[in-house]
Protein backbone atom coordinates (compact mmCIF):
# COMPACT_ATOMS: atom_id res chain seq x y z
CA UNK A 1 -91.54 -36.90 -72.44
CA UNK A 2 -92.90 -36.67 -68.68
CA UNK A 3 -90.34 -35.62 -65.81
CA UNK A 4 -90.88 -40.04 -64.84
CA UNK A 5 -89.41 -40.58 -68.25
CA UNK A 6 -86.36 -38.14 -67.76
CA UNK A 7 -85.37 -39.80 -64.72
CA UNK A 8 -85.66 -43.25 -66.13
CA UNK A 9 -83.46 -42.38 -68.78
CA UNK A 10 -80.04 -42.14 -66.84
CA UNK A 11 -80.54 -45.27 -65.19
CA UNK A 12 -81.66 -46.91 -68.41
CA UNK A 13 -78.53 -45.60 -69.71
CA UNK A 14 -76.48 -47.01 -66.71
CA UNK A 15 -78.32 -50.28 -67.17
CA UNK A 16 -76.82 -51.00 -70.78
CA UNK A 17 -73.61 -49.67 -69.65
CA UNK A 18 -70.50 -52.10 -70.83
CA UNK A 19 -66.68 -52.32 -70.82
CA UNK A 20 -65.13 -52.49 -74.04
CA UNK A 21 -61.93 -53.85 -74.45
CA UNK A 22 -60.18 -57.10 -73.43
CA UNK A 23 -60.38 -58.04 -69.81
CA UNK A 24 -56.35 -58.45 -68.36
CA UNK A 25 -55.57 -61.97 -67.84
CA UNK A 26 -51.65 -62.88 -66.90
CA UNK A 27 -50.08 -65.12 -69.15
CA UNK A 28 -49.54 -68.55 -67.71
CA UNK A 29 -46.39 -69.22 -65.71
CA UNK A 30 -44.27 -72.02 -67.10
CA UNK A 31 -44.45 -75.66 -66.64
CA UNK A 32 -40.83 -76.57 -66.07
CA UNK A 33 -39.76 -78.09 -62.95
CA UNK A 34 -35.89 -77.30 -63.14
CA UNK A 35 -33.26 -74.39 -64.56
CA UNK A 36 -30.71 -77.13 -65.78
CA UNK A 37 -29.66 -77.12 -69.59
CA UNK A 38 -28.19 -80.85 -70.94
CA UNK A 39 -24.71 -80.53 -70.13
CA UNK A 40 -25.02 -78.60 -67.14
CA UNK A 41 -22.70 -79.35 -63.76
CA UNK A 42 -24.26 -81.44 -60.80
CA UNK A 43 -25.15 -78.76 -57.89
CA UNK A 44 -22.27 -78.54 -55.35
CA UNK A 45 -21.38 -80.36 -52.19
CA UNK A 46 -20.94 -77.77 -50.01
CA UNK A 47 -23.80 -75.89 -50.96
CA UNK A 48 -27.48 -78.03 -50.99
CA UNK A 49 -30.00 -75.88 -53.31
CA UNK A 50 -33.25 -76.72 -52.23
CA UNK A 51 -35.63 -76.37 -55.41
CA UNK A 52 -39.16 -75.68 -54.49
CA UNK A 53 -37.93 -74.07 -50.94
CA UNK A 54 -39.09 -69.79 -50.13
CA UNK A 55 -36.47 -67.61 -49.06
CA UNK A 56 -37.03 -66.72 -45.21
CA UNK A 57 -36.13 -63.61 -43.58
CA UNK A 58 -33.45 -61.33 -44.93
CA UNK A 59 -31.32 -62.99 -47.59
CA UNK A 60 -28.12 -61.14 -47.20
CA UNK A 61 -28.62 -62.47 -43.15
CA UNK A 62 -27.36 -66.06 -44.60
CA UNK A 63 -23.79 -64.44 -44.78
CA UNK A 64 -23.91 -63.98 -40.92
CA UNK A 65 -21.89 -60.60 -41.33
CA UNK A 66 -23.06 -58.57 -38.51
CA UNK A 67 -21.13 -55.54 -40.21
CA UNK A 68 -22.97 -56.66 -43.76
CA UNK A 69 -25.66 -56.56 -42.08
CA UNK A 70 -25.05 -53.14 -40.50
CA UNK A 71 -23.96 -51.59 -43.95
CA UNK A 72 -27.50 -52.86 -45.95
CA UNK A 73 -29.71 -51.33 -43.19
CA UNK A 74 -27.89 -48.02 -43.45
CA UNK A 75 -28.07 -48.32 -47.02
CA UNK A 76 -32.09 -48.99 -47.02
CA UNK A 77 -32.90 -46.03 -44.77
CA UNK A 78 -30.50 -43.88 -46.73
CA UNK A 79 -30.02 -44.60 -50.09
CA UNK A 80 -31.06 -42.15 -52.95
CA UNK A 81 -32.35 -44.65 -55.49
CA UNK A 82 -34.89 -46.01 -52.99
CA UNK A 83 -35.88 -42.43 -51.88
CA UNK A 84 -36.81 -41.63 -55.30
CA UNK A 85 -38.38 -44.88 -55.96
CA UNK A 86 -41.08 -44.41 -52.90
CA UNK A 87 -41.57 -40.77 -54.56
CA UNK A 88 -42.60 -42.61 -57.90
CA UNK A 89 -44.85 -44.86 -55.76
CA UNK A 90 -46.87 -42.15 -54.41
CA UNK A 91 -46.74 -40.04 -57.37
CA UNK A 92 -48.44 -42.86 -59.45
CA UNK A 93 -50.80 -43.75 -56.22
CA UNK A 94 -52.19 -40.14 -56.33
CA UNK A 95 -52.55 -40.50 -60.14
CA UNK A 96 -55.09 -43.69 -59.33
CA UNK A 97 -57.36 -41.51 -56.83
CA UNK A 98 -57.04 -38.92 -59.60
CA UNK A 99 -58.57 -41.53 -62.29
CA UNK A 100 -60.62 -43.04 -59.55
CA UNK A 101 -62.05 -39.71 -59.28
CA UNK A 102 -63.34 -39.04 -62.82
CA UNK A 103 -65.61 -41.98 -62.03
CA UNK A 104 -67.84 -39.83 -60.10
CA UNK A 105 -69.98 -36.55 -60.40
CA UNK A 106 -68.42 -33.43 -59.97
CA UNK A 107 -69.90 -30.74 -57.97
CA UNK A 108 -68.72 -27.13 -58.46
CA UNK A 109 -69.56 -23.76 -56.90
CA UNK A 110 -69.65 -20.67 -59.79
CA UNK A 111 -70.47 -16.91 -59.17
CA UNK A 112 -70.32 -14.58 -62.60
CA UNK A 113 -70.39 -10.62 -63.05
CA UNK A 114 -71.07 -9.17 -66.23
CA UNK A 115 -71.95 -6.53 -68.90
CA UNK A 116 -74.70 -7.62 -71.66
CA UNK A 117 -76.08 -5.89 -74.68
CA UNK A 118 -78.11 -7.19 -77.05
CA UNK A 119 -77.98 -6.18 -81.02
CA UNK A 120 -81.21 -4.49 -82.29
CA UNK A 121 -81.20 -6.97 -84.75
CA UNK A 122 -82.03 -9.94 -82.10
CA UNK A 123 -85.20 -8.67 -82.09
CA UNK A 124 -86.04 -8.81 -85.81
CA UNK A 125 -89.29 -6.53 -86.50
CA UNK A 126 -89.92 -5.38 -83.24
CA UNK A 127 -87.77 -2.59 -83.35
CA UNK A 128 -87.44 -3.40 -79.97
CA UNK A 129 -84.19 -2.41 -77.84
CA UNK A 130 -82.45 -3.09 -74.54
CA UNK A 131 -80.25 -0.64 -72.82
CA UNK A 132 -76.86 -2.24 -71.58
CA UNK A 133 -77.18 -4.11 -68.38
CA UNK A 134 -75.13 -5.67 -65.16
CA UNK A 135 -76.19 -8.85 -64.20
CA UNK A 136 -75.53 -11.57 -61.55
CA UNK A 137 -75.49 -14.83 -60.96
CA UNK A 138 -74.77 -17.42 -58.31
CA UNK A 139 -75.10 -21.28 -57.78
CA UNK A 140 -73.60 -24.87 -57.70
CA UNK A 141 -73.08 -26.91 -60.51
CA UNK A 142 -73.00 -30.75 -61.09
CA UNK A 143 -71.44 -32.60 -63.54
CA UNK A 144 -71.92 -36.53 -63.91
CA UNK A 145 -70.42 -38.89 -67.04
CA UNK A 146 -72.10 -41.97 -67.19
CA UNK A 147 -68.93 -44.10 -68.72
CA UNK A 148 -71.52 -46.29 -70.88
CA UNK A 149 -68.18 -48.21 -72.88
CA UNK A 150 -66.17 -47.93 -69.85
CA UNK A 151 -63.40 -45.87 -71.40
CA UNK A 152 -62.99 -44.33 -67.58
CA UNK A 153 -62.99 -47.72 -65.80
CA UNK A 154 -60.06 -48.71 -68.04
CA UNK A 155 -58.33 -45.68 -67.79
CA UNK A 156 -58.38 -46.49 -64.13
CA UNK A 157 -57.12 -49.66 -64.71
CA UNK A 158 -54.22 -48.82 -66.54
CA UNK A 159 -53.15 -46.26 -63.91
CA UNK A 160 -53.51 -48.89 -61.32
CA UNK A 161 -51.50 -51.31 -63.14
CA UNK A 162 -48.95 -48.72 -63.51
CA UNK A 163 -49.07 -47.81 -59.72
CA UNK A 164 -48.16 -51.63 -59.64
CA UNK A 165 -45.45 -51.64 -62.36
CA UNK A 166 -44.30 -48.44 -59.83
CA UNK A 167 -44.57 -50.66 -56.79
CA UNK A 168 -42.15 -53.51 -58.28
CA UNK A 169 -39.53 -51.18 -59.40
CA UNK A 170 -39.38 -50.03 -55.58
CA UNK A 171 -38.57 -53.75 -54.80
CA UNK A 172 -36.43 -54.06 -57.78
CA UNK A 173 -34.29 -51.22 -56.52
CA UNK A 174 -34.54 -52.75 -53.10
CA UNK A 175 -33.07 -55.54 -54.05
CA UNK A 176 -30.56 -54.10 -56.45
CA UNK A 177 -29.46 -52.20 -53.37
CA UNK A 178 -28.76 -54.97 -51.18
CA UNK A 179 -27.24 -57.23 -53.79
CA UNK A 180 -24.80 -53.88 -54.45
CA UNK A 181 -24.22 -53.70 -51.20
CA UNK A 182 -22.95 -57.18 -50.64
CA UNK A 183 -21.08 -57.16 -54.23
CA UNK A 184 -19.11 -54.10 -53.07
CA UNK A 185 -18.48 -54.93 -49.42
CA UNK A 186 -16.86 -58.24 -50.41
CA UNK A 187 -15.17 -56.28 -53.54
CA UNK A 188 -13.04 -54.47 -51.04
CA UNK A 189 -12.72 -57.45 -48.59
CA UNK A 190 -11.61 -59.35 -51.54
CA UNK A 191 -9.15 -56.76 -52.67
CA UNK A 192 -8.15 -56.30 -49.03
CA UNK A 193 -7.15 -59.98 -49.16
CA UNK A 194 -5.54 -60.16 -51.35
CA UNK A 195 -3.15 -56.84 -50.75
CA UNK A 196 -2.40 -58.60 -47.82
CA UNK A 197 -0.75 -61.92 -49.53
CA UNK A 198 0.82 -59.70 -51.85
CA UNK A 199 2.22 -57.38 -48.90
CA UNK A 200 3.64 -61.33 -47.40
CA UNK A 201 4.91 -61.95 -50.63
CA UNK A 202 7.08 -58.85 -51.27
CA UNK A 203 8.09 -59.50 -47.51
CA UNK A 204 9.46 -63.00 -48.87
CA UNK A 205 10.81 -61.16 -51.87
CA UNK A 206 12.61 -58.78 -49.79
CA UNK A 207 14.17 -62.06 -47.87
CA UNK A 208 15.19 -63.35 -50.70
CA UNK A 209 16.73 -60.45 -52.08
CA UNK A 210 19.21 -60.32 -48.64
CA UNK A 211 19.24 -63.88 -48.57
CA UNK A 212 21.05 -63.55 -52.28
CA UNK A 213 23.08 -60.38 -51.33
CA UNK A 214 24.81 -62.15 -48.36
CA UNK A 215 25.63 -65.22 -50.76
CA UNK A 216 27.18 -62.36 -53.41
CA UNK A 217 29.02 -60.81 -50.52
CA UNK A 218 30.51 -64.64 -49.99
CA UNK A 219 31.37 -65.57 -52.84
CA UNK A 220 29.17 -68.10 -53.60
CA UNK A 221 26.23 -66.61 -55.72
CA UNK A 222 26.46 -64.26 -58.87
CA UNK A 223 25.14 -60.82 -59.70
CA UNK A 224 22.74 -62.15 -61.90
CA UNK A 225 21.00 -63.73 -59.14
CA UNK A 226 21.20 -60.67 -57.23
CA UNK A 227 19.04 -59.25 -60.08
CA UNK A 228 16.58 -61.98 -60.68
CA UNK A 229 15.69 -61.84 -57.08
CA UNK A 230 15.62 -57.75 -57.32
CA UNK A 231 13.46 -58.23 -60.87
CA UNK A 232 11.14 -60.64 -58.90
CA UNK A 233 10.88 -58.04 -56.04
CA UNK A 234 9.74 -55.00 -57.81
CA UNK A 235 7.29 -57.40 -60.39
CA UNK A 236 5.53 -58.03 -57.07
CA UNK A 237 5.10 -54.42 -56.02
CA UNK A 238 3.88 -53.43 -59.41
CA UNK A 239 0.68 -55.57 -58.25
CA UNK A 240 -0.32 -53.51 -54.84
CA UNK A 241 -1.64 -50.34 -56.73
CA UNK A 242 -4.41 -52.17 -58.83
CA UNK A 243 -5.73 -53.62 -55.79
CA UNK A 244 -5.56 -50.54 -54.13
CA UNK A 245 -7.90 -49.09 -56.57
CA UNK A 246 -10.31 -52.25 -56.43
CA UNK A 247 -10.58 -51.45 -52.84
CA UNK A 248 -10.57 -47.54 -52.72
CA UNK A 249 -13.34 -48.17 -55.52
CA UNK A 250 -14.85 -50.36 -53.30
CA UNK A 251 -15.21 -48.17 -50.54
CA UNK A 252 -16.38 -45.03 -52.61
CA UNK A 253 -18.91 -47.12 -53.79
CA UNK A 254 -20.38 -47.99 -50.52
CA UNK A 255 -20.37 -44.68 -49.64
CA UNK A 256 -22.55 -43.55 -52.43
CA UNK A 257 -24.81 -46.25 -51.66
CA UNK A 258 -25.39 -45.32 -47.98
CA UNK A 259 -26.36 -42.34 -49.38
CA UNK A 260 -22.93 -41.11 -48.29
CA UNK A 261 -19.93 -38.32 -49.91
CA UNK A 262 -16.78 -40.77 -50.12
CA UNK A 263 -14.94 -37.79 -47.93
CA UNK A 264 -17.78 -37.89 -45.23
CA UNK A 265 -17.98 -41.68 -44.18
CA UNK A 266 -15.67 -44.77 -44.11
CA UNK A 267 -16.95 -48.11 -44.14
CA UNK A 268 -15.86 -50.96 -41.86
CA UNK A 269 -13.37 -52.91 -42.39
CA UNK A 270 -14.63 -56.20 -43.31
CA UNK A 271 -12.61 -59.03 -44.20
CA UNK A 272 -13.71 -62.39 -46.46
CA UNK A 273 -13.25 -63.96 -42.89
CA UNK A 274 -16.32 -61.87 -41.60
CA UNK A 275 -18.24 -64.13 -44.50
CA UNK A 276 -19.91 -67.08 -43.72
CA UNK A 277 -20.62 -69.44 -47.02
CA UNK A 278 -24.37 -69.76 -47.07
CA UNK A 279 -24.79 -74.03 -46.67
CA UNK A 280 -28.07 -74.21 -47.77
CA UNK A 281 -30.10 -71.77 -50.63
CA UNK A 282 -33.66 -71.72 -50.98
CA UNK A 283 -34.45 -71.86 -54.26
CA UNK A 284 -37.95 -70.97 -56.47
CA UNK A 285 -39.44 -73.27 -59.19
CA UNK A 286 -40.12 -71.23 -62.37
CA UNK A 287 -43.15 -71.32 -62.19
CA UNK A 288 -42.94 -69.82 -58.81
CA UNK A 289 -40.12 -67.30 -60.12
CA UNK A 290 -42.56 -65.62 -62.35
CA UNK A 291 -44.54 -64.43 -58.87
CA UNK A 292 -41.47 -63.35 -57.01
CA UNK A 293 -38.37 -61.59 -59.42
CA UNK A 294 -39.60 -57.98 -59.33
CA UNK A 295 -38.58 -57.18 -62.87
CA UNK A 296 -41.37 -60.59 -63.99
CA UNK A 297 -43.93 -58.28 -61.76
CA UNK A 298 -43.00 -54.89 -63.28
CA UNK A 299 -43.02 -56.37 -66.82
CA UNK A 300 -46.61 -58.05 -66.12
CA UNK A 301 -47.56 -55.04 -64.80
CA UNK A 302 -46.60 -52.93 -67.86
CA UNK A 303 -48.56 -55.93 -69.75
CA UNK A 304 -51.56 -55.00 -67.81
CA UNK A 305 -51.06 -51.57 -68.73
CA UNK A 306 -51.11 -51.81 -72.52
CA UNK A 307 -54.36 -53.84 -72.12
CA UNK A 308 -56.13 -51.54 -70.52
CA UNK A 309 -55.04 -48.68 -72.68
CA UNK A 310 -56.46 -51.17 -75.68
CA UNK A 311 -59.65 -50.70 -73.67
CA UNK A 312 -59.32 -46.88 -73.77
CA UNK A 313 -58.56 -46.57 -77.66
CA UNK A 314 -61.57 -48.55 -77.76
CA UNK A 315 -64.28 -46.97 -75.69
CA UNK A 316 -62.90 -43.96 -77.58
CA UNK A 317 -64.83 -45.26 -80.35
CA UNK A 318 -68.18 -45.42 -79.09
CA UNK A 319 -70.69 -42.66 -78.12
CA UNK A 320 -69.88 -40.42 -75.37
CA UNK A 321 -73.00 -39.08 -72.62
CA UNK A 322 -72.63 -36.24 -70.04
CA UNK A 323 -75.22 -35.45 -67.88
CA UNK A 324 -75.06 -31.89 -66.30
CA UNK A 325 -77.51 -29.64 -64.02
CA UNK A 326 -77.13 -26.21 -62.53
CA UNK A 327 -79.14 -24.49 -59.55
CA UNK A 328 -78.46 -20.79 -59.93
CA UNK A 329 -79.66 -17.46 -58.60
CA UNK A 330 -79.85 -15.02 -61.25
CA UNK A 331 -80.37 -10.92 -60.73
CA UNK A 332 -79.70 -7.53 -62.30
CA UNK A 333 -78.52 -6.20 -58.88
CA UNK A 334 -76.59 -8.29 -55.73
CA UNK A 335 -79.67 -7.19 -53.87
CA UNK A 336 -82.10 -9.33 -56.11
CA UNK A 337 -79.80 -12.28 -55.22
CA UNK A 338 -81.29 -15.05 -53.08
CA UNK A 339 -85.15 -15.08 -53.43
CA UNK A 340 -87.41 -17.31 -55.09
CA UNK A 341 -88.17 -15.52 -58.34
CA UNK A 342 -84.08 -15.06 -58.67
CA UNK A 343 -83.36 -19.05 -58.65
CA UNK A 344 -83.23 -20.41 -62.13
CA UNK A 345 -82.09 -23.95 -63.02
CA UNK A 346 -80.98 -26.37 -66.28
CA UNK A 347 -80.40 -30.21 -67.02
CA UNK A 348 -78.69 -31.30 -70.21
CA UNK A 349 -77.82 -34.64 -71.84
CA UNK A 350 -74.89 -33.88 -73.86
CA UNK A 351 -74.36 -36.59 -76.72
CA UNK A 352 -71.30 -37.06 -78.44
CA UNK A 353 -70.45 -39.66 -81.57
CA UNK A 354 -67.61 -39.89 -83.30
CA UNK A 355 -68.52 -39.94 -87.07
CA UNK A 356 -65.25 -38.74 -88.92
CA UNK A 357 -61.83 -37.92 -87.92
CA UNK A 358 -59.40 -38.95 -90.43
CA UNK A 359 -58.96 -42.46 -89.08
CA UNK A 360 -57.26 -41.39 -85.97
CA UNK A 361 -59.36 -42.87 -83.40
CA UNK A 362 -58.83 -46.39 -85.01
CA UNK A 363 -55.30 -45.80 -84.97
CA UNK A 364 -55.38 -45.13 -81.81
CA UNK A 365 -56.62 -48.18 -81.42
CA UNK A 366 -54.23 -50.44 -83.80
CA UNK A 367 -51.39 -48.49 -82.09
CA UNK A 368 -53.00 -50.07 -78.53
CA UNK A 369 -53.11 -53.68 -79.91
CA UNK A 370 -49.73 -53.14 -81.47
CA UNK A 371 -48.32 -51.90 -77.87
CA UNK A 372 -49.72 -54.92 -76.20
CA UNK A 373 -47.57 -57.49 -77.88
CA UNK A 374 -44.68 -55.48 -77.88
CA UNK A 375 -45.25 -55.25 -73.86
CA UNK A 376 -46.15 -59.15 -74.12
CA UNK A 377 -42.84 -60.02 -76.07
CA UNK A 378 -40.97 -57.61 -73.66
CA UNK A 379 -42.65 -59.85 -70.65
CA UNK A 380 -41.40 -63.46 -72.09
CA UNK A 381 -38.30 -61.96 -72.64
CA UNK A 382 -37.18 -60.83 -68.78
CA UNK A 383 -38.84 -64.35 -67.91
CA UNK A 384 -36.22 -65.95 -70.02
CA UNK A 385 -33.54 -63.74 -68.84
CA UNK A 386 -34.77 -64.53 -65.19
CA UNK A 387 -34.38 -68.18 -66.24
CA UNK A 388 -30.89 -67.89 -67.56
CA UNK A 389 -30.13 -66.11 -64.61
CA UNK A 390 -30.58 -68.59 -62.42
CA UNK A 391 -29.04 -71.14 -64.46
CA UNK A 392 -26.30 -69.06 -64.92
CA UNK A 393 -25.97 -68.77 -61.08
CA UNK A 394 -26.58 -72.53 -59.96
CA UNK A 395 -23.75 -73.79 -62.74
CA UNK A 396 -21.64 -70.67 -61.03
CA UNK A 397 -22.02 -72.33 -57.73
CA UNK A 398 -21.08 -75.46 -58.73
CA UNK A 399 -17.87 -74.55 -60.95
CA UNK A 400 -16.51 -72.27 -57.46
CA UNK A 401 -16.49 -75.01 -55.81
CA UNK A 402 -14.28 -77.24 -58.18
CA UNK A 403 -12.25 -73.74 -58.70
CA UNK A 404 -11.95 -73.19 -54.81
CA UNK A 405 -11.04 -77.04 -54.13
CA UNK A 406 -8.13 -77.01 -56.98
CA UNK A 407 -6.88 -73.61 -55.50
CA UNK A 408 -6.57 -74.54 -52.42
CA UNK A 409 -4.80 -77.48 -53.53
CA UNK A 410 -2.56 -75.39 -55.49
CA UNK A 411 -1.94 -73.71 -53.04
CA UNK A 412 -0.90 -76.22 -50.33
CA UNK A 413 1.08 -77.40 -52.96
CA UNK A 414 2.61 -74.50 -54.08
CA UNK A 415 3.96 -74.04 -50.11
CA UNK A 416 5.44 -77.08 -49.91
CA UNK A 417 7.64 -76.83 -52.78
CA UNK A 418 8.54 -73.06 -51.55
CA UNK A 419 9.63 -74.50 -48.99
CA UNK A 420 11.82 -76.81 -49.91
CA UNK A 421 12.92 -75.01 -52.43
CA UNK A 422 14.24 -72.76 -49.45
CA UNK A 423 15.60 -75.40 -48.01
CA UNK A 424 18.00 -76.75 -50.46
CA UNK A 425 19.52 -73.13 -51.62
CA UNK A 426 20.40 -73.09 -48.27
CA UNK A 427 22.18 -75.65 -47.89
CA UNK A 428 23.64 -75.28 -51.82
CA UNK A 429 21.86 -78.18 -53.51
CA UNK A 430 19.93 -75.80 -56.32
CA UNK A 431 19.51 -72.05 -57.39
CA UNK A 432 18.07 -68.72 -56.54
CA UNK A 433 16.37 -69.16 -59.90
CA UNK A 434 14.31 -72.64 -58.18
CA UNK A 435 13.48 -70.43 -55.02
CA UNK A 436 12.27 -67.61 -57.15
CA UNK A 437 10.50 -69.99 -59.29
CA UNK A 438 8.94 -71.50 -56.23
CA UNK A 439 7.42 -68.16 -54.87
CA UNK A 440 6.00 -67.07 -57.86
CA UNK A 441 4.00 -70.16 -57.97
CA UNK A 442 3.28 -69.48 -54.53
CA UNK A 443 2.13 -66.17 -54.94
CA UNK A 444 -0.26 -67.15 -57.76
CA UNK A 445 -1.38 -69.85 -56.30
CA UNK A 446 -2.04 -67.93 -52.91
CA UNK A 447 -3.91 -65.06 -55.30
CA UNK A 448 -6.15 -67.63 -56.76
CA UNK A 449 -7.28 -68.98 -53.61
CA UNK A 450 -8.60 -65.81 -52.20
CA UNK A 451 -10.27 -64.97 -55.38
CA UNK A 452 -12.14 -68.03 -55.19
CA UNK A 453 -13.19 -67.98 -51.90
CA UNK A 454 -14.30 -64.08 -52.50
CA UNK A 455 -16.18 -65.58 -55.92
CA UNK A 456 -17.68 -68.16 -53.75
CA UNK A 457 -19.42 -65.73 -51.80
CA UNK A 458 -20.09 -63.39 -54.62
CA UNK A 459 -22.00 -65.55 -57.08
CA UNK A 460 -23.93 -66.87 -53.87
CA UNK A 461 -25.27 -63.22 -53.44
CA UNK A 462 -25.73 -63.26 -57.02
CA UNK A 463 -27.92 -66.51 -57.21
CA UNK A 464 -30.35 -64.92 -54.48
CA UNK A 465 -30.76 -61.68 -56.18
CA UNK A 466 -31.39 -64.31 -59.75
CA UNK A 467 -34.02 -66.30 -57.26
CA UNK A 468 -35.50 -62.61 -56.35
CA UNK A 469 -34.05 -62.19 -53.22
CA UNK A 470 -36.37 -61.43 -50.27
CA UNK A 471 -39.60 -59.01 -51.17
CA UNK A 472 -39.50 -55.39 -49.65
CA UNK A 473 -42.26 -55.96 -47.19
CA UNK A 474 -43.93 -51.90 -47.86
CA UNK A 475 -43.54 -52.68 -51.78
CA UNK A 476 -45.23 -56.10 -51.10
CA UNK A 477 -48.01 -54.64 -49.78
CA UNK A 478 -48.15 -51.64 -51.88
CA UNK A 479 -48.36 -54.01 -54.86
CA UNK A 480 -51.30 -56.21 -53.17
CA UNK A 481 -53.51 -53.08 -52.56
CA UNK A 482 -52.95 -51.93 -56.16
CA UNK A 483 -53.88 -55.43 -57.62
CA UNK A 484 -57.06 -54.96 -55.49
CA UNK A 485 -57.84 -51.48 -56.10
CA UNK A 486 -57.63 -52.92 -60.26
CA UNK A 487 -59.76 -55.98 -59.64
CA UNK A 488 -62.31 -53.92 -58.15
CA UNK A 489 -62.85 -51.95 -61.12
CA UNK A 490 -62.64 -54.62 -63.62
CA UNK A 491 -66.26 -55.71 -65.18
C-alpha cells in the first residue's frame, strides 16, 4: 500500500466511526394537573396555593424574619455539608476534563539509557557476535485512539451525567439546609413559647396555692384542697424541663448548622411572633415538579448515567484501533545525538478484537441493562415520593388551619371559664377542685394553641422544601453547563 493509502486509512476509519449504545432520552414528566387524592381537604382560607405559580426569590424570605433570614445566610456561607458538597462538584467536574481528555491524541516526550547484548544464537549460522553496548535514545511520542464504537464518547457521557447527579445533590443539600434551618429556629421559638405559658401557669398555680392556704388558715377550706392545689402545682413544673431540652436541642442544632461548636455561638432569640404566616404559596404542577425537586434531577441524572455506561459495556464489544507514531534520535554515544543519520521514526495501527473471554464482556453488558432499570425504577420512585410529598404538605396546610381555629377557640374558651371559675371560689359559690379544674383546661388549651400556630409555620416551610424550594443559583448553573458539556458529545 502507497504512503496516499496509509493516510486515507485513518480518516476512512473515522468516517465509519459510530456510537453504540442507546442514546439518553428523559422519561416523560407526568400528565396530571393536581396533587389531590379523592377524599382530600379543600386548600385553606388563610393560605391561597397558587398551582401552576414559580417560586420567586428566596423562599424562607416569605416568613419575613429578618433574624431567619440572618441565621440561613450564615448557615450557607458556613455550613459543612455544603462545603463538602461544592468539593464533590469539582471533584466530579475535573473527572469530565479527565474523560474529555482521552478523546484526544496524546503527545509524550521519552529519553532511554541502556545496556544491550545480543545472544550468539540471534544470529543463527553466522557465527556472528556483538560486544555489549550503551545506547541512546531521544524523541516525542504520539498516541491517538480513534473511538470507532464510541466507547470513549460514552464514557464521557456518563461522567458528565454524574457531574450533574453531583450538581443536584449541591442544591439538594442547599435546600435541606435552609429547610433545617427554619425547622430548628421555629423548634426553639416554639419550645420558647410555650415555656413561657407554662412559666404563667405555675405563676397561677402558685396563686392558687396561697389563695387556698389563706382559706385553710380561715377556716373555711380543707387540707385536701391545700393538696390538690399543691399536686396541681408541682404537675405543672414537671413540664418546664422537656421543653427545656426541645429548645437547648434546638439551639445546639443551629449551631452545628452554622457550621458552629454549641459552646462557641448562641443563636438569637427568635420568637413565633418574629414569624409571619406566608398568605400566598407558589406552587409547581407535576409535571413542572419533575424539572425543579433536586432529588427528581439527581435521580434523572443517575438514569443518564446507567445509560451511558450501557453504551460503554457495549462498545467494549467491538474492535478496538490505536494509532501511534514516534520521532526519535537514536545513538551509541550522547554525542551522536541530534543529527540526521541519528533520527529514526515508527507508525503502528494496533488492532484489537475481542474473540473469547469467558462471557465477561457480555456480562458486562447484561449487568449495564440490568443497572438501567434499577436506576429507572429508583427515578419513578422519588417522583412518587415527591408527589406524596406535596400532597402530604397541601392536606397539612389545610388541617392547621382547622387545628389552629379550634385552639384558639379552646382557648378563649378555656379563659373565660378560668375566670369565672375564680370568681365564684371567691366569693364561696364552688370549689378549689372547679378552679383547679378550670386551669388545667386552660393550660392545655393555651399549649395547644402555640403548637399550632408553631405547626402552622412549620409544615409551610415544609410544603416549599416538597415544591423544591428555590434553586441554588451556582448549582443551577453548574447543572446547565454539565447538560451542555453531555449534549455536545452525544451522536
Amino acid at each position: 500500500m502507497n504512503r496516499a493509502g496509509l493516510g486515507a486509512l485513518p480518516c476512512s476509519l473515522l468516517l465509519c466511526a459510530c456510537t453504540v449504545g442507546p442514546n439518553f432520552k428523559p422519561p416523560e414528566a407526568t400528565t396530571a394537573q393536581t396533587y389531590a387524592a379523592p377524599g382530600d381537604s379543600p386548600p385553606p382560607s388563610a393560605q391561597h396555593v397558587m398551582l401552576g405559580a414559580r417560586i420567586e426569590g428566596d423562599w424562607w424570605a416569605q416568613f419575613h424574619s429578618p433574624a431567619l433570614d440572618q441565621l440561613i445566610k450564615l448557615a450557607i456561607a458556613n455550613n459543612q455539608d455544603i462545603v463538602a458538597a461544592k468539593a464533590r462538584v469539582a471533584q466530579a467536574q475535573e473527572d469530565v476534563n479527565a474523560a474529555r481528555g482521552a478523546l484526544l491524541p496524546s503527545v509524550s516526550f521519552g529519553t532511554t539509557v541502556g545496556r544491550q547484548k545480543y545472544g550468539a544464537a540471534l544470529f543463527g549460522p553466522l557465527n556472528f557476535t556483538i560486544p555489549p553496548f550503551t545506547y541512546y535514545t531521544v524523541g516525542p511520542s504520539i498516541n491517538a485512539p480513534l473511538d470507532l464504537f464510541g466507547g470513549s464518547k460514552r464514557a464521557l457521557e456518563q461522567k458528565a451525567a454524574y457531574n450533574e447527579y453531583r450538581t443536584h445533590e449541591l442544591n439538594a443539600a442547599y435546600l435541606s439546609l435552609t429547610a433545617n434551618v427554619t425547622a430548628q429556629a421555629l423548634a426553639a421559638a416554639s419550645a420558647r413559647a410555650q415555656i413561657g405559658v407554662i412559666q404563667g401557669i405555675i405563676a397561677d398555680d402558685q396563686r392558687n396555692v396561697e389563695l387556698v392556704q389563706t382559706a385553710l388558715d380561715s377556716g373555711s377550706a380543707t387540707r385536701t384542697q391545700l393538696l390538690s392545689a399543691q399536686s396541681q402545682l408541682a404537675t405543672d413544673r414537671t413540664l418546664l424541663p422537656e421543653l427545656h431540652q426541645q429548645e437547648s436541642t434546638a439551639r445546639h442544632a443551629l449551631a452545628i448548622l452554622v457550621g458552629k461548636e454549641p459552646a462557641e455561638w448562641t443563636p438569637p432569640q427568635i420568637t413565633l411572633d418574629d414569624f409571619v404566616l406566608p398568605g400566598e404559596i407558589p406552587a409547581s404542577l407535576p409535571s413542572q415538579l419533575v424539572h425543579r425537586r433536586p432529588d427528581i434531577l439527581a435521580a434523572e441524572a443517575q438514569l443518564h448515567a446507567a445509560s451511558a455506561a450501557i453504551g460503554v459495556a457495549t462498545a467494549n464489544l467491538y474492535p478496538n484501533i490505536d494509532l501511534s507514531g514516534s520521532l526519535t534520535q537514536q545513538a551509541l554515544t550522547p554525542g551522536g545525538l541530534f543529527n540526521g543519520v541519528a533520527v529514526a521514526w515508527s507508525m503502528a495501527a494496533n488492532f484489537t478484537q475481542p474473540l473469547y473471554n469467558g462471557g465477561r464482556l457480555k456480562a458486562q453488558q447484561r449487568a449495564a441493562i440490568n443497572g438501567y432499570q434499577a436506576a429507572l425504577a429508583d427515578y419513578r420512585q422519588v417522583v412518587l415520593r415527591s408527589f406524596g410529598d406535596v400532597a402530604d404538605g397541601l392536606q397539612a396546610l389545610s388541617n392547621d388551619e382547622d387545628q389552629f381555629t379550634s385552639q384558639t377557640t379552646a382557648a378563649q374558651t378555656a379563659a373565660a371559664a378560668r375566670e369565672l371559675a375564680r370568681r365564684s371560689y371567691s366569693v364561696g359559690n364552688s370549689g378549689i377542685l372547679d378552679v383547679l379544674d378550670a386551669e388545667r383546661f386552660t393550660a392545655q388549651a393555651q399549649l395547644g394553641l402555640s403548637r399550632a400556630k408553631a405547626q402552622r409555620l412549620l409544615d409551610s416551610a415544609r410544603l416549599y422544601m416538597a415544591l423544591g424550594g428555590t434553586p441554588l443559583p451556582m448549582a443551577e448553573a453548574t447543572a446547565s453547563a454539565a447538560a451542555n458539556a453531555t449534549e455536545a458529545n452525544r451522536p
